[in-house]
C-alpha atoms as a PDB file:
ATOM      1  CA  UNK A   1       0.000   0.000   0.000  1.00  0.00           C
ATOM      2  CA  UNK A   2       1.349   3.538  -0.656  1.00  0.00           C
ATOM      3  CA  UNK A   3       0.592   6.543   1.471  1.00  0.00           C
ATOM      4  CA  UNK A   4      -0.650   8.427  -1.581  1.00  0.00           C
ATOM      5  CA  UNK A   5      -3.392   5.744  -1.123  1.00  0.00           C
ATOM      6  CA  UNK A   6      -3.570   5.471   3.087  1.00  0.00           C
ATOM      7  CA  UNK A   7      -4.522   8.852   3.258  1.00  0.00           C
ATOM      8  CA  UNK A   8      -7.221   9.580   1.368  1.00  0.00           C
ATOM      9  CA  UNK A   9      -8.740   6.108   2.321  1.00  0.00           C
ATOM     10  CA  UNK A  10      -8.297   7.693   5.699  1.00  0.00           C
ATOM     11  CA  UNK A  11      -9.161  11.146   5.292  1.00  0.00           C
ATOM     12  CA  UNK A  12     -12.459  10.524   2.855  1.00  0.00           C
ATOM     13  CA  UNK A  13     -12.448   6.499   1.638  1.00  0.00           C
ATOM     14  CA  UNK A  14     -14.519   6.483  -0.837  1.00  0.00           C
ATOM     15  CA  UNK A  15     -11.984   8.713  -2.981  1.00  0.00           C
ATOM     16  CA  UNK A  16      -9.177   6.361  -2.428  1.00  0.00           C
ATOM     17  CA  UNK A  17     -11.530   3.194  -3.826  1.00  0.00           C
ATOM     18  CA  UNK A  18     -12.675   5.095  -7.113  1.00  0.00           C
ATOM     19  CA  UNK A  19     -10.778   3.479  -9.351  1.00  0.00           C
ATOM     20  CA  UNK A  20     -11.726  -0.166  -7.850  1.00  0.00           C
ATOM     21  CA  UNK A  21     -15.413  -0.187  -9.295  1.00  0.00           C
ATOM     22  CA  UNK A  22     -19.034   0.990  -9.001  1.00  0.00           C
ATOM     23  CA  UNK A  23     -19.355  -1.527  -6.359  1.00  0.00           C
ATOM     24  CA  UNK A  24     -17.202  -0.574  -4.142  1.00  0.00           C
ATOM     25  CA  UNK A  25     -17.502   2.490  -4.218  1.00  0.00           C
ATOM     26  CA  UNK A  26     -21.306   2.141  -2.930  1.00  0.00           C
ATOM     27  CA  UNK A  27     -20.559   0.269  -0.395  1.00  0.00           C
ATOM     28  CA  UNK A  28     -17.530   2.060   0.878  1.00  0.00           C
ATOM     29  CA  UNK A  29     -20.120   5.196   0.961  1.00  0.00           C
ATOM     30  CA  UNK A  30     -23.051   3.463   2.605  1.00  0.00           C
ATOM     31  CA  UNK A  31     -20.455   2.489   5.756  1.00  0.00           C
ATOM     32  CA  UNK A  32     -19.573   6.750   5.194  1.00  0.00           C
ATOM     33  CA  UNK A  33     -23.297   6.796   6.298  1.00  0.00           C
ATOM     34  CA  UNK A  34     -23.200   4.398   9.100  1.00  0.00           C
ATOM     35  CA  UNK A  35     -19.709   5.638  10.407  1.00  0.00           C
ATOM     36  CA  UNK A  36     -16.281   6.499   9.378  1.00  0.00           C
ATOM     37  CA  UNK A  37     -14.306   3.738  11.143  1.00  0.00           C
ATOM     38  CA  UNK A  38     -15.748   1.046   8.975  1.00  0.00           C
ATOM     39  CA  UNK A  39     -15.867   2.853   5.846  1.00  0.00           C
ATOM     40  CA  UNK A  40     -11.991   3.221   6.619  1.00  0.00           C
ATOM     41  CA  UNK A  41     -11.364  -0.260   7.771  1.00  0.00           C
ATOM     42  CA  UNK A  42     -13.193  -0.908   4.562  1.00  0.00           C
ATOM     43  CA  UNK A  43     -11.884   1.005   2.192  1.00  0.00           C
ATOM     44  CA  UNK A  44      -8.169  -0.170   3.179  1.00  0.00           C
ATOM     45  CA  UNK A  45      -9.064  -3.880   2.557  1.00  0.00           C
ATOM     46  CA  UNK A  46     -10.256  -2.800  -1.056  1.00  0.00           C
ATOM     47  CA  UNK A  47      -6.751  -1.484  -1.816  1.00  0.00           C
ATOM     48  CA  UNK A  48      -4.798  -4.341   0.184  1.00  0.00           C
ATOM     49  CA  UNK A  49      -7.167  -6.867  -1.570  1.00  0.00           C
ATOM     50  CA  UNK A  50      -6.618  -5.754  -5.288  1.00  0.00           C
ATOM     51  CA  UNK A  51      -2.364  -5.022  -4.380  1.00  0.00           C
ATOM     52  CA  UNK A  52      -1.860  -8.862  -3.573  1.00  0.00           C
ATOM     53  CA  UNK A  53      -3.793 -10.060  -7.127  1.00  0.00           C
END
């Protein structure tokens, strides 16, 4: 992971997962709605998960 991605997934995640799909992207924003610790914890397992394929 590169801190030019940890930080915006940090600061506002579903930035940092816009280039992952339309998918994630929705549900990286409705966790935004429920709360920002899982929409972070989320949106850093989106760019883990697609850095190992």
């Amino acid at each position: 992971m590169s801190i030019f991605r940890v930080i915006p997934a940090i600061l506002f995640p579903p930035l940092a997962v816009v280039d992952k799909g339309c998918g994630s992207i929705v549900i990286v924003f409705l966790l935004t709605l429920a709360g920002w610790v899982p929409d972070v914890i989320a949106a850093l397992v989106i760019i883990n998960r697609d850095r190992r394929r």
